[in-house]
PDB file of N, CA and C in Angstrom:
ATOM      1  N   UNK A   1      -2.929   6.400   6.179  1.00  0.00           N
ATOM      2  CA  UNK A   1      -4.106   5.636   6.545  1.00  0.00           C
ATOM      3  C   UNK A   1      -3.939   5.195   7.994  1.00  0.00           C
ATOM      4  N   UNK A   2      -5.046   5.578   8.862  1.00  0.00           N
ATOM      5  CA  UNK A   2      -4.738   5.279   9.941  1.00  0.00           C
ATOM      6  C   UNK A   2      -5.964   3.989  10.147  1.00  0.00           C
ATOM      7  N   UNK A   3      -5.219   2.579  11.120  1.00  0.00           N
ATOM      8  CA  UNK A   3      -6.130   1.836  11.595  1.00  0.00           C
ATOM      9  C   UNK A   3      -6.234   1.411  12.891  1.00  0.00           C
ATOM     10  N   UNK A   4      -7.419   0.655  13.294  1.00  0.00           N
ATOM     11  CA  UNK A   4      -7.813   0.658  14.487  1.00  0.00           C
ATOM     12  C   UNK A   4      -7.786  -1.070  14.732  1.00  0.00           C
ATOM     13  N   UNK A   5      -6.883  -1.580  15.836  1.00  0.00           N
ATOM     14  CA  UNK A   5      -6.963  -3.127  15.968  1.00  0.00           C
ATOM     15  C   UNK A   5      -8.922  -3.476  16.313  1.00  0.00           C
ATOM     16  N   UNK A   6      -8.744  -4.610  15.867  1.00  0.00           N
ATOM     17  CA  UNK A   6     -10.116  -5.477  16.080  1.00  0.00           C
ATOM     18  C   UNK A   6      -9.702  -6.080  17.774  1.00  0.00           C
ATOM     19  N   UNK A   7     -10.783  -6.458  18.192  1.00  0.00           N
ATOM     20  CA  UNK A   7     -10.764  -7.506  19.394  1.00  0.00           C
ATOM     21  C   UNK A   7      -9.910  -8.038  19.542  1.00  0.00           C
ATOM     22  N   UNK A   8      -9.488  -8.622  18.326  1.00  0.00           N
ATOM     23  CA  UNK A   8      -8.578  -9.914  18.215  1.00  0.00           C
ATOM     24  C   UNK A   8      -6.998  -9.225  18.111  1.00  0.00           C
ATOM     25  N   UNK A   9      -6.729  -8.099  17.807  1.00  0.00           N
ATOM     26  CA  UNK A   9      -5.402  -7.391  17.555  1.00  0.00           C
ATOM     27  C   UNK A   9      -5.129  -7.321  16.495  1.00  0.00           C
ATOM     28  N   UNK A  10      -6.093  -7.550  15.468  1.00  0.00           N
ATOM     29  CA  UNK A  10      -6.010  -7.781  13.924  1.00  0.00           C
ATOM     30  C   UNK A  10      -6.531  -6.374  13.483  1.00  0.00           C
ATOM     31  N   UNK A  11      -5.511  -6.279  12.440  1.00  0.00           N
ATOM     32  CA  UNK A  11      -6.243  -4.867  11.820  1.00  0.00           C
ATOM     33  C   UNK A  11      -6.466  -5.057  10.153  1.00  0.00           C
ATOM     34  N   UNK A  12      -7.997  -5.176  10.395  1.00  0.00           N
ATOM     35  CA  UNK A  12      -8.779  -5.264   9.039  1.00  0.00           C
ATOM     36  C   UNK A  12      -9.530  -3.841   8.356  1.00  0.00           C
ATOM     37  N   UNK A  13      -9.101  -4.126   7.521  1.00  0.00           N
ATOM     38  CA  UNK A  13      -9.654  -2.273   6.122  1.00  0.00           C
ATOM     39  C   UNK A  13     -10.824  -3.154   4.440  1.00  0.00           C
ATOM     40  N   UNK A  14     -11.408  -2.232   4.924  1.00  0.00           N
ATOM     41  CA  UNK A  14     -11.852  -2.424   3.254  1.00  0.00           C
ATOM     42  C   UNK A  14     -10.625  -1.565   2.671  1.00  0.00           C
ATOM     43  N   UNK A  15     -10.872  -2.010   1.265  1.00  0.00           N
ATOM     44  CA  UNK A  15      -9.864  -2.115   0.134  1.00  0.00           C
ATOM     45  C   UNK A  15     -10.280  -2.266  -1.302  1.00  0.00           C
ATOM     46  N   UNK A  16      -8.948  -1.841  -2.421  1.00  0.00           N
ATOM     47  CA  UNK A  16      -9.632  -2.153  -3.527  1.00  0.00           C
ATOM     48  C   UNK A  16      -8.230  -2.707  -4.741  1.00  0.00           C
ATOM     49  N   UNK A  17      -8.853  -4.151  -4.975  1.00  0.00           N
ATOM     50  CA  UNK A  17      -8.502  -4.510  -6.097  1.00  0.00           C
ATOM     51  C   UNK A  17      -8.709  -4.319  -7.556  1.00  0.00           C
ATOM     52  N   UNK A  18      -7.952  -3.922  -7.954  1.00  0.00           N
ATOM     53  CA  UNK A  18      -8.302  -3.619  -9.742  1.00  0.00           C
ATOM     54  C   UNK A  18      -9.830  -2.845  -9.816  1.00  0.00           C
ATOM     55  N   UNK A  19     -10.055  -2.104  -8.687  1.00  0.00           N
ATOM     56  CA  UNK A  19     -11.199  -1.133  -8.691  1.00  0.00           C
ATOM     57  C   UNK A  19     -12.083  -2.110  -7.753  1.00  0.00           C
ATOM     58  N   UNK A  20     -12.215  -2.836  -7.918  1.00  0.00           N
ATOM     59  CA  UNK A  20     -13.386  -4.089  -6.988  1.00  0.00           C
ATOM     60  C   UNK A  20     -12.789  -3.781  -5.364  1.00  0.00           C
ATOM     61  N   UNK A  21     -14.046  -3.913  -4.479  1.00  0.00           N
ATOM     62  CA  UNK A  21     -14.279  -3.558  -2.972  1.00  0.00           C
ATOM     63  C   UNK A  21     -13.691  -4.909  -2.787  1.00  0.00           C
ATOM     64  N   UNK A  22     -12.982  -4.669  -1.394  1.00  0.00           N
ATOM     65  CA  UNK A  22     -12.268  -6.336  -0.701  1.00  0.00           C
ATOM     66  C   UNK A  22     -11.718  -5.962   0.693  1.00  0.00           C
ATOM     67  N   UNK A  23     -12.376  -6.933   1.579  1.00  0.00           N
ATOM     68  CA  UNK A  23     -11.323  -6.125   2.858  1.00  0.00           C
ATOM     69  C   UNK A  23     -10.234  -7.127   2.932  1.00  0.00           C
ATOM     70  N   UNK A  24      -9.298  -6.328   3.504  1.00  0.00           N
ATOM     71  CA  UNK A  24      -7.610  -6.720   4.227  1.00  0.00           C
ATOM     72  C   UNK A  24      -7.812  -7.265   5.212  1.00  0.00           C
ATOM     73  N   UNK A  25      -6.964  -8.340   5.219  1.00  0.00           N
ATOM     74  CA  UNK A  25      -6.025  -8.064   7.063  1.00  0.00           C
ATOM     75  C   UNK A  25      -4.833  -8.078   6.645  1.00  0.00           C
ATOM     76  N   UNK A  26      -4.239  -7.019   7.601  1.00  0.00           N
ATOM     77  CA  UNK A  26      -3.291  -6.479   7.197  1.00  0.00           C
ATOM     78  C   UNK A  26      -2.278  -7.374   7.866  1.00  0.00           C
ATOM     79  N   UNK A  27      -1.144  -8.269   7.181  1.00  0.00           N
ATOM     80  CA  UNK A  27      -0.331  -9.818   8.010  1.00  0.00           C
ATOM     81  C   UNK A  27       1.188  -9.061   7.272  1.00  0.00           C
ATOM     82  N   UNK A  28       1.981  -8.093   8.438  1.00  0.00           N
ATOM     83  CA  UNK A  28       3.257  -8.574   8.046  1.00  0.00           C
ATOM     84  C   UNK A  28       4.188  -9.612   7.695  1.00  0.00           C
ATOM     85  N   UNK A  29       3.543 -10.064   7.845  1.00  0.00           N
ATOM     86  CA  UNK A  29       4.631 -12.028   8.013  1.00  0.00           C
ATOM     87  C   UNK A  29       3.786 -12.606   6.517  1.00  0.00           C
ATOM     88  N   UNK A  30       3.134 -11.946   5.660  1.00  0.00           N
ATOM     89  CA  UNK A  30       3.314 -12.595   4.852  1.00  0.00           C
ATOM     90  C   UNK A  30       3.742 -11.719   3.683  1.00  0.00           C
ATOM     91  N   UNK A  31       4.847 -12.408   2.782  1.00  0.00           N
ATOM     92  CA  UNK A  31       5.570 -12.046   2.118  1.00  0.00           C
ATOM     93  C   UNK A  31       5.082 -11.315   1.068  1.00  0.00           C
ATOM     94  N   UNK A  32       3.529 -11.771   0.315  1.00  0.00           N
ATOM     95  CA  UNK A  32       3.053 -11.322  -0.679  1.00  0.00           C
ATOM     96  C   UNK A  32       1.778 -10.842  -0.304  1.00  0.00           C
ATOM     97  N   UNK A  33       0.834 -10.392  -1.384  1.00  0.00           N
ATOM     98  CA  UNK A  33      -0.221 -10.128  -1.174  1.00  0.00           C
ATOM     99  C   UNK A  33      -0.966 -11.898  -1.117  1.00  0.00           C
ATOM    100  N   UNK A  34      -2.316 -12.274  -0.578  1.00  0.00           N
ATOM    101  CA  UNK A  34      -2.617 -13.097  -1.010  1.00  0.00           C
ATOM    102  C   UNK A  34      -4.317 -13.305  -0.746  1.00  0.00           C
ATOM    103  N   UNK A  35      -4.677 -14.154  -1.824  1.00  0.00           N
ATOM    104  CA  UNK A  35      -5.880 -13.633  -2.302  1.00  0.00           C
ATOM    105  C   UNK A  35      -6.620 -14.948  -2.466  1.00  0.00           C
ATOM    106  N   UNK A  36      -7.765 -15.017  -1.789  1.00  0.00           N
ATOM    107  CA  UNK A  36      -8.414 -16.527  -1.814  1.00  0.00           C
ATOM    108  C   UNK A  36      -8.614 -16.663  -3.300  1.00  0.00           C
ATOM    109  N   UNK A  37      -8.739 -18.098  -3.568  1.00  0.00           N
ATOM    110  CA  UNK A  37      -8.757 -18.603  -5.235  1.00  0.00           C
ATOM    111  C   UNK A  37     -10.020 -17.899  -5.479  1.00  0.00           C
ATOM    112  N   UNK A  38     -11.281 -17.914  -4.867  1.00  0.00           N
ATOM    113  CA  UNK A  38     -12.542 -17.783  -4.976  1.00  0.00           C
ATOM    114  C   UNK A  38     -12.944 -16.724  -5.593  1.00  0.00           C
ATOM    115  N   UNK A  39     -12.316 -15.795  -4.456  1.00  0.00           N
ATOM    116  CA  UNK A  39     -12.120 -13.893  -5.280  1.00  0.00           C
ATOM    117  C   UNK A  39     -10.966 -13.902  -6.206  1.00  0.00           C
ATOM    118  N   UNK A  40     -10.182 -14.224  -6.596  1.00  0.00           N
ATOM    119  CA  UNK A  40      -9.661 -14.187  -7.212  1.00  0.00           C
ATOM    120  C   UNK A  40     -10.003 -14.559  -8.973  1.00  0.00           C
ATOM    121  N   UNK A  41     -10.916 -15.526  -8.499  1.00  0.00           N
ATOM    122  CA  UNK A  41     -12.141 -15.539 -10.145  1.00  0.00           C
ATOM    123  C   UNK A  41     -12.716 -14.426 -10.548  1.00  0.00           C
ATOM    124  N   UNK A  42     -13.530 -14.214  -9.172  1.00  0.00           N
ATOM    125  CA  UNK A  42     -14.663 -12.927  -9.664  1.00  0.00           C
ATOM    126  C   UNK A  42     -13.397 -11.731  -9.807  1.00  0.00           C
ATOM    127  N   UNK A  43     -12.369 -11.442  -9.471  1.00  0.00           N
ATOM    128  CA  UNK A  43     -11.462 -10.114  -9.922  1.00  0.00           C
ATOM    129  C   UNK A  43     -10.733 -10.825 -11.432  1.00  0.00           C
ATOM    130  N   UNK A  44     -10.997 -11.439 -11.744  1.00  0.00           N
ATOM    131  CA  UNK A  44     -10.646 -12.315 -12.707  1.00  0.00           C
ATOM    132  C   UNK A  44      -8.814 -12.016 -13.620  1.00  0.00           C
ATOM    133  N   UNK A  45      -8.412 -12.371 -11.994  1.00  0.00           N
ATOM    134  CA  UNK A  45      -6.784 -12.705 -12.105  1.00  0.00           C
ATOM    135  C   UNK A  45      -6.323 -13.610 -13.146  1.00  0.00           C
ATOM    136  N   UNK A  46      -5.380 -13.930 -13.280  1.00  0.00           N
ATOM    137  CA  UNK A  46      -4.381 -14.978 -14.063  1.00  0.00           C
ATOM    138  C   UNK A  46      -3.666 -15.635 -13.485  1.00  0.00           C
ATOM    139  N   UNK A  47      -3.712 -16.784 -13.272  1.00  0.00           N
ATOM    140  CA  UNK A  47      -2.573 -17.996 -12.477  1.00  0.00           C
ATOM    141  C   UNK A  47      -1.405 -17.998 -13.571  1.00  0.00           C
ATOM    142  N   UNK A  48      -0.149 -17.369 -12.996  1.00  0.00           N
ATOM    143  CA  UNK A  48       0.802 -17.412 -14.090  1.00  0.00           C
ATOM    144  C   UNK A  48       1.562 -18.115 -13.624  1.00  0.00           C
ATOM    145  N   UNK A  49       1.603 -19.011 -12.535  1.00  0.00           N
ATOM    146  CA  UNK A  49       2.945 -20.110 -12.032  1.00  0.00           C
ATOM    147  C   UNK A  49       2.667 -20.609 -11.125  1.00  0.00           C
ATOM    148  N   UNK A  50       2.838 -21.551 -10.407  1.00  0.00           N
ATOM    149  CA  UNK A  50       2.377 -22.124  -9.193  1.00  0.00           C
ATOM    150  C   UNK A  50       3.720 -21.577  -8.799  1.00  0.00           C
ATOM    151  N   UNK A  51       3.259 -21.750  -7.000  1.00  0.00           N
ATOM    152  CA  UNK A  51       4.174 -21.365  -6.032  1.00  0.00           C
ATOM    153  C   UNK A  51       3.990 -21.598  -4.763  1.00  0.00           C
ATOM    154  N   UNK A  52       4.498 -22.418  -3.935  1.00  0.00           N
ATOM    155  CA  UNK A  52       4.505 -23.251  -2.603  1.00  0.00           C
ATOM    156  C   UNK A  52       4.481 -21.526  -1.864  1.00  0.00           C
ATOM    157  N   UNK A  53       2.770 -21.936  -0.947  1.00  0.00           N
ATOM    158  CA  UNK A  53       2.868 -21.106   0.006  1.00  0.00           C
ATOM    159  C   UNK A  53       2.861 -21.710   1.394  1.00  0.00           C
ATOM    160  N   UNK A  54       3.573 -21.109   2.296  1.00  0.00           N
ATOM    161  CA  UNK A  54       3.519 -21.459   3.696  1.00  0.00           C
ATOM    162  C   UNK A  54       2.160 -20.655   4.428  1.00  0.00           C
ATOM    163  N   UNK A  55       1.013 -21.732   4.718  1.00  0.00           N
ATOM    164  CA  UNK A  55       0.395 -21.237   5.960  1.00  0.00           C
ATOM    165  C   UNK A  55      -0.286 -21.281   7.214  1.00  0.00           C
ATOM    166  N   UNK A  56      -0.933 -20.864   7.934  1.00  0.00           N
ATOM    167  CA  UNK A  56      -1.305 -21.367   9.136  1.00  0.00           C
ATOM    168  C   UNK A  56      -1.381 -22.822   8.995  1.00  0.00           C
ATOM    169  N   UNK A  57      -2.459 -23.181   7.957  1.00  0.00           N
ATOM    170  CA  UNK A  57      -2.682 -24.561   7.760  1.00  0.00           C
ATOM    171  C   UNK A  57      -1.765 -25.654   7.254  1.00  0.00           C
ATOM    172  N   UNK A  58      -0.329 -24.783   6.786  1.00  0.00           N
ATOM    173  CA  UNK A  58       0.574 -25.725   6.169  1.00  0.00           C
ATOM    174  C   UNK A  58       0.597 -25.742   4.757  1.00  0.00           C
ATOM    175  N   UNK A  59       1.877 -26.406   3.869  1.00  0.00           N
ATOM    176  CA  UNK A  59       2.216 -25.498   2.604  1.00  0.00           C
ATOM    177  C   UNK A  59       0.907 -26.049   1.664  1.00  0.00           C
ATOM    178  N   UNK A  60       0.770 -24.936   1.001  1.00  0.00           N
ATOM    179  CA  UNK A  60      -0.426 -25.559   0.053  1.00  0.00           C
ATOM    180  C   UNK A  60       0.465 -25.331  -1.442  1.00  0.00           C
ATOM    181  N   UNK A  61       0.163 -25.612  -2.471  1.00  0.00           N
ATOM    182  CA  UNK A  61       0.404 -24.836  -4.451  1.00  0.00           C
ATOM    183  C   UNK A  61      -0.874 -23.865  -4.414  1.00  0.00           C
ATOM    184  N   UNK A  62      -0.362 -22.395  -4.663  1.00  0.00           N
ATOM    185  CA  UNK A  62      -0.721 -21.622  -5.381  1.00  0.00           C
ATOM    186  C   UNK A  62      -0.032 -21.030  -6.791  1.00  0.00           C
ATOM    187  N   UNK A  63      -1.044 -20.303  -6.787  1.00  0.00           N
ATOM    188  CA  UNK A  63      -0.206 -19.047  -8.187  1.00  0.00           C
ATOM    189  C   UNK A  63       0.149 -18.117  -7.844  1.00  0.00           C
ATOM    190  N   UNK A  64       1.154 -17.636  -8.303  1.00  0.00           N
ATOM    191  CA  UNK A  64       1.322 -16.070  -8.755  1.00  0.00           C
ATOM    192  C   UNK A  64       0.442 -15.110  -9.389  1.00  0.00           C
ATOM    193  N   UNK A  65       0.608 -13.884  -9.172  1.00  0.00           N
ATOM    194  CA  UNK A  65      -0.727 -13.382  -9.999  1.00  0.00           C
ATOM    195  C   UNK A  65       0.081 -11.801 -10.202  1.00  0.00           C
ATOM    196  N   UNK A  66       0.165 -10.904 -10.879  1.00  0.00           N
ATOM    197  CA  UNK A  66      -0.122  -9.493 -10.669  1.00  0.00           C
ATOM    198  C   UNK A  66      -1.369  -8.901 -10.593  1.00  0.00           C
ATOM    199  N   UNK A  67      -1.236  -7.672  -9.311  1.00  0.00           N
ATOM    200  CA  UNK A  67      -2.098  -6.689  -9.350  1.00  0.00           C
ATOM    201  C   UNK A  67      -2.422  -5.662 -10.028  1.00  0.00           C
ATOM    202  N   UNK A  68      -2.925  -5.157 -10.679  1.00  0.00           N
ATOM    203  CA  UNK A  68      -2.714  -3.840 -11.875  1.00  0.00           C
ATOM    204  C   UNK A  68      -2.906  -3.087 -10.622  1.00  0.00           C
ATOM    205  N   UNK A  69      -4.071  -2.712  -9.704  1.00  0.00           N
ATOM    206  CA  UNK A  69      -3.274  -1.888  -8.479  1.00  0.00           C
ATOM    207  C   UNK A  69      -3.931  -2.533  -7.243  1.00  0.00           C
ATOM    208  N   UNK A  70      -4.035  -1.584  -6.104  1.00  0.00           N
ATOM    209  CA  UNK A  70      -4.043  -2.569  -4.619  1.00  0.00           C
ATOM    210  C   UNK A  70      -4.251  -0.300  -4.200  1.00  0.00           C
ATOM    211  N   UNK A  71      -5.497  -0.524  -3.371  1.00  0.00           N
ATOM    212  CA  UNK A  71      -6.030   0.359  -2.784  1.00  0.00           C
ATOM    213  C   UNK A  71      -6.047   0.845  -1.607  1.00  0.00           C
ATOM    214  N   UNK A  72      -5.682   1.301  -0.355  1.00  0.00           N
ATOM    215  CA  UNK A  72      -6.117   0.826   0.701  1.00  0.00           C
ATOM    216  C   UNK A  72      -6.020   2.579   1.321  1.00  0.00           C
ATOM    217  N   UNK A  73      -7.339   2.838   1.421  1.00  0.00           N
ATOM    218  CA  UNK A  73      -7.547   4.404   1.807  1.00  0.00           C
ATOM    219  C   UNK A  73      -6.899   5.716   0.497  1.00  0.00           C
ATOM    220  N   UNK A  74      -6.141   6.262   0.720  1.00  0.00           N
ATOM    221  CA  UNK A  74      -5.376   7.019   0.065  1.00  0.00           C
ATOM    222  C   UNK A  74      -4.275   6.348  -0.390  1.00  0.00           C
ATOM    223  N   UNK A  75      -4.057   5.510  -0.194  1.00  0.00           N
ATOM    224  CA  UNK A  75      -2.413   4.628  -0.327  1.00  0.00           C
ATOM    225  C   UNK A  75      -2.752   4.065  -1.745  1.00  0.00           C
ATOM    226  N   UNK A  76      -2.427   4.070  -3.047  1.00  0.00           N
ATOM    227  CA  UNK A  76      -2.292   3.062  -4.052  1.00  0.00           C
ATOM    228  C   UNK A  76      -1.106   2.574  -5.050  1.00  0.00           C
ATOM    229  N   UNK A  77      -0.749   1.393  -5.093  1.00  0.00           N
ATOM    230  CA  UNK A  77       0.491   1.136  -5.506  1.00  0.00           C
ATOM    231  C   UNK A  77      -0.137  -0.034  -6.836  1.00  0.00           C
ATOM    232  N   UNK A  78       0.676   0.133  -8.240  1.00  0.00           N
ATOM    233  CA  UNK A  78       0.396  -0.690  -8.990  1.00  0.00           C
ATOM    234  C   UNK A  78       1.486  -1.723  -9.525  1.00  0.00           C
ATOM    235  N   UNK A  79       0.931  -2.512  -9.869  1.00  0.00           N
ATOM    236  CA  UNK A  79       1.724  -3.894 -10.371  1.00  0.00           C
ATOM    237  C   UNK A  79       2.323  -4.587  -9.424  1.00  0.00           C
ATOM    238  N   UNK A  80       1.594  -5.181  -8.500  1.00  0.00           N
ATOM    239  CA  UNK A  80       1.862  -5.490  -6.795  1.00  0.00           C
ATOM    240  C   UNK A  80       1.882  -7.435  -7.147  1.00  0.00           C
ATOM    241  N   UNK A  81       2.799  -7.725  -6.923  1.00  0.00           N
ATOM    242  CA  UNK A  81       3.274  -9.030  -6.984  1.00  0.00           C
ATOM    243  C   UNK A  81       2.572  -9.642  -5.709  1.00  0.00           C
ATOM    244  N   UNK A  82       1.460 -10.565  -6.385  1.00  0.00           N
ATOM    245  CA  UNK A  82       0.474 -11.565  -5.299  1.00  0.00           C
ATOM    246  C   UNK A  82       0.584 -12.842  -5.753  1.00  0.00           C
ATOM    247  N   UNK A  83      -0.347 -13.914  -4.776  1.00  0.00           N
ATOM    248  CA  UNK A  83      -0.259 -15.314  -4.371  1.00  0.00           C
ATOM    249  C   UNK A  83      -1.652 -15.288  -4.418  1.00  0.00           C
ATOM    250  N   UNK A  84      -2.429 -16.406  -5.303  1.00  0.00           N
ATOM    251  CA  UNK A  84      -3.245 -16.472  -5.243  1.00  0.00           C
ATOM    252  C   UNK A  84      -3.576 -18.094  -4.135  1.00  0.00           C
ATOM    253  N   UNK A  85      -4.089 -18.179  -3.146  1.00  0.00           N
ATOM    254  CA  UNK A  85      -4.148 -19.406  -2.504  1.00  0.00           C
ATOM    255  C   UNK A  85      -5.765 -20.187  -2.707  1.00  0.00           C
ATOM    256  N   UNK A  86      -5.568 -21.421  -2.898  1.00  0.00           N
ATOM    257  CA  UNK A  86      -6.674 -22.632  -2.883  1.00  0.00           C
ATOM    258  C   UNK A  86      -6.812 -22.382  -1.053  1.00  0.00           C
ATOM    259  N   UNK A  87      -6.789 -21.845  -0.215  1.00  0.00           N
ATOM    260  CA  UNK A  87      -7.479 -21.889   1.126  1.00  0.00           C
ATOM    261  C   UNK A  87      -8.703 -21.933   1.065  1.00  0.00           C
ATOM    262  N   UNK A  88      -9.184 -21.737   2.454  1.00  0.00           N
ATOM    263  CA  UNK A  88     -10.607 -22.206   3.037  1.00  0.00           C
ATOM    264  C   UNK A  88     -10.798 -20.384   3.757  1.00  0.00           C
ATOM    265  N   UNK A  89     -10.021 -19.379   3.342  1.00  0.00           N
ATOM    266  CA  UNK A  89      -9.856 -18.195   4.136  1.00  0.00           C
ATOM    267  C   UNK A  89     -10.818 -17.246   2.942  1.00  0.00           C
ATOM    268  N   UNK A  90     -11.470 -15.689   3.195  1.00  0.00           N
ATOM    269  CA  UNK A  90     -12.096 -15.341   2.499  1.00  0.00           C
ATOM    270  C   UNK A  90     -11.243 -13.536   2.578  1.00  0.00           C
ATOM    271  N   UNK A  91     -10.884 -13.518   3.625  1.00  0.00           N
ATOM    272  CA  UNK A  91     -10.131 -12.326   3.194  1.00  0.00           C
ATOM    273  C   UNK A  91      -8.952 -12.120   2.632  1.00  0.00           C
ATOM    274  N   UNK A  92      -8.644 -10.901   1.823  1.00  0.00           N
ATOM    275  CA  UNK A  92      -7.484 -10.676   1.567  1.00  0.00           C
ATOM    276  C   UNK A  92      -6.118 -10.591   2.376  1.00  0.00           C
ATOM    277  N   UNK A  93      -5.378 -10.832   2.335  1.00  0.00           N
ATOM    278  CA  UNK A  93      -3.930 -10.934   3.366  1.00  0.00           C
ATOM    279  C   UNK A  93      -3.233  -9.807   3.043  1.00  0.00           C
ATOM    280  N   UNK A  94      -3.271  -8.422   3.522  1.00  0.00           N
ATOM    281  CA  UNK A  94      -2.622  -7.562   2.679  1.00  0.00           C
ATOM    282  C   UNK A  94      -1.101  -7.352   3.583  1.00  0.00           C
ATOM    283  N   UNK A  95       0.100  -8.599   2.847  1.00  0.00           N
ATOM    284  CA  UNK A  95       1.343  -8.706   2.608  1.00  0.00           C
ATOM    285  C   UNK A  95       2.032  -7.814   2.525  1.00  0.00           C
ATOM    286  N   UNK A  96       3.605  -8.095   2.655  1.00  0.00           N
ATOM    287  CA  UNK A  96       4.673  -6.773   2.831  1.00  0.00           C
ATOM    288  C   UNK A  96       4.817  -6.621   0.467  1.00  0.00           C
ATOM    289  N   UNK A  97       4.513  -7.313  -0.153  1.00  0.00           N
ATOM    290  CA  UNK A  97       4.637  -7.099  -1.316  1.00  0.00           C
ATOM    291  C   UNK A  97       3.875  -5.462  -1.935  1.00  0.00           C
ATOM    292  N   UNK A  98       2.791  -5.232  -0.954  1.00  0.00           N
ATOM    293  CA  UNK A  98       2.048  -4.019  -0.950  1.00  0.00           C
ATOM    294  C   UNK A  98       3.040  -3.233   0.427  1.00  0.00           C
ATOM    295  N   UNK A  99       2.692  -3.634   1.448  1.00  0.00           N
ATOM    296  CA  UNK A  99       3.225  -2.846   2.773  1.00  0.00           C
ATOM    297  C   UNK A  99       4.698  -2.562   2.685  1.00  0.00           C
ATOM    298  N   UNK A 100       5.203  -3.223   2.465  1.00  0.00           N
ATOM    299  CA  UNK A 100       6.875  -2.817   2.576  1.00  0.00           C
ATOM    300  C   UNK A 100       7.363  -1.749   1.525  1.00  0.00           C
ATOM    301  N   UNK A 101       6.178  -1.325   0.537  1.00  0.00           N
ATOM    302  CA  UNK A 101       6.825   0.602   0.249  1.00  0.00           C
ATOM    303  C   UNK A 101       5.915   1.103   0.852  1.00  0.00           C
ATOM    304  N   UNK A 102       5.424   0.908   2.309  1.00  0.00           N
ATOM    305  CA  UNK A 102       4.877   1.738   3.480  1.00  0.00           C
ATOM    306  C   UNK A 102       5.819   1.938   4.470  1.00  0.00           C
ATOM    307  N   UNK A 103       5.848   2.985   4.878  1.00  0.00           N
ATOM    308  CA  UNK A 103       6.036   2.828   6.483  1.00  0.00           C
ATOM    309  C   UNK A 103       5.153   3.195   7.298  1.00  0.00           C
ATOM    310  N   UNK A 104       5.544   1.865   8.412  1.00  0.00           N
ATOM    311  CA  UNK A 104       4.532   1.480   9.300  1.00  0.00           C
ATOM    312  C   UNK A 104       4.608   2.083  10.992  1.00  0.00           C
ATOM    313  N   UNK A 105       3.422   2.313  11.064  1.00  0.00           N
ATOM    314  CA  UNK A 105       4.498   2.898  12.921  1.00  0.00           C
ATOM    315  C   UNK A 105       2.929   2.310  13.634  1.00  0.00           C
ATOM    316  N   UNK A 106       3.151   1.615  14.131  1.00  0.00           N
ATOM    317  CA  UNK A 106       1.847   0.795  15.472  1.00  0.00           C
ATOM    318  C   UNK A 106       2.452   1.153  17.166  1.00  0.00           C
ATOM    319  N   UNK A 107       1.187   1.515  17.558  1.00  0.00           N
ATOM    320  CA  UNK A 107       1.444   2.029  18.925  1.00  0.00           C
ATOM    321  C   UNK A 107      -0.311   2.457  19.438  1.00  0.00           C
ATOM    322  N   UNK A 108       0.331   1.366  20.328  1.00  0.00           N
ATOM    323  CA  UNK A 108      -1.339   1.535  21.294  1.00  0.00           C
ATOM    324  C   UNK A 108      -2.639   0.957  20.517  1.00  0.00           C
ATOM    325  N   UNK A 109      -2.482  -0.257  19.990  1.00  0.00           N
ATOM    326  CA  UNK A 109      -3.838  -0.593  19.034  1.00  0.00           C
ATOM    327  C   UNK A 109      -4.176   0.367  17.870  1.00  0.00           C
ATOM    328  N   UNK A 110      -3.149   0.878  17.329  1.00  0.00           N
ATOM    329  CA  UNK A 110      -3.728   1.930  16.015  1.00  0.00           C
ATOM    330  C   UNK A 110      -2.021   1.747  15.414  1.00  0.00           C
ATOM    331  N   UNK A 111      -2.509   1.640  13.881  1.00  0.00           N
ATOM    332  CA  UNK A 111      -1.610   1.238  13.136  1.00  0.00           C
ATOM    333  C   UNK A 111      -1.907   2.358  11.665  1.00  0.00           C
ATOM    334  N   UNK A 112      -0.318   2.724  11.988  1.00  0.00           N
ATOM    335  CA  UNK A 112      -0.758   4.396  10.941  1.00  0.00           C
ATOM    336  C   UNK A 112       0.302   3.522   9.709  1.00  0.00           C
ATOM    337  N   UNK A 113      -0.134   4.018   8.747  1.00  0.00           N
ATOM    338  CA  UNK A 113       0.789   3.148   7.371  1.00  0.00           C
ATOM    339  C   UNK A 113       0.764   4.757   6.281  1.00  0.00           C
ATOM    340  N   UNK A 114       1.760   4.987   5.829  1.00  0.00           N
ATOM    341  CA  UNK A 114       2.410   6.199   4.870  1.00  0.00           C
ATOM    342  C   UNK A 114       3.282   5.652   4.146  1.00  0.00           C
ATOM    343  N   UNK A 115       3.102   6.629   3.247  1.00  0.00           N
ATOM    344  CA  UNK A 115       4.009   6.404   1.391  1.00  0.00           C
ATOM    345  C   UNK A 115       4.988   6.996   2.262  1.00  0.00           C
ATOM    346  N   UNK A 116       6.143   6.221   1.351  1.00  0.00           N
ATOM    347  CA  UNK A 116       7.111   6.814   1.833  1.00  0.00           C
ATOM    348  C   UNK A 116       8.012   7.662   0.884  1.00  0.00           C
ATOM    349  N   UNK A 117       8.725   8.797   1.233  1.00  0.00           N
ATOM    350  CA  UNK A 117       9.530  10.198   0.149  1.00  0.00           C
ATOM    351  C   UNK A 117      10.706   9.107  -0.719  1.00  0.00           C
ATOM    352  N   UNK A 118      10.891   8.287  -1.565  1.00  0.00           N
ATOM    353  CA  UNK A 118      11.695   7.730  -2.326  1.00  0.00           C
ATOM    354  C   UNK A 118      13.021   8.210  -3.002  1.00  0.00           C
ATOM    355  N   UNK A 119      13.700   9.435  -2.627  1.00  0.00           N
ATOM    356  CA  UNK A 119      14.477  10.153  -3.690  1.00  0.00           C
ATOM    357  C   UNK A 119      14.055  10.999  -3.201  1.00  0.00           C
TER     358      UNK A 119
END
């Protein structure tokens, strides 16, 4: 999947949760996937634990949640360990919990992400 930075240096994708449309921004620095509480109703997740997240705004309690899968172009990985957050944010945070069985190679405002050969 190849992407293209925004204005801002942010690189945002539509995407798909448990089949449902959602766009990314794609945030190495955060550990998990994470998913406003809001959408997280209408995909109608499960809060299975609270869990102190660190963010821009400072630590908030969320949940834990699993993904049955996480979409993003050709790329799909299932049972993707997410954070569901009470923020004020509306996009998805797509975390190294999805990205880190990618490899990533960014160069020049375009950010290419591939499965990687496991074995």
């Amino acid at each position: 999947v190849r992407l293209v930075a925004d204005r801002q240096g942010h690189y945002v994708a539509p995407g798909r949760i448990n089949g449902q449309e959602v766009t990314f921004l794609v945030d190495t620095g955060a550990t998990l996937v994470s998913i406003p509480e809001s959408l997280a109703g209408e995909l109608g997740l499960s809060k299975m634990g609270s869990i102190r997240l660190e963010t821009a705004a400072g630590t908030v309690e969320g949940w834990i949640t699993y993904l049955d899968e996480v979409a993003l172009g050709d790329i799909r990985a299932t049972n993707v360990r997410a954070a569901i957050n009470p923020g004020r944010h509306e996009q998805v945070l797509l975390g190294m919990s999805f990205l880190g069985q990618l490899e990533l190679n960014h160069r020049q405002g375009e950010l290419v992400l591939r499965t990687t050969n496991s074995g």
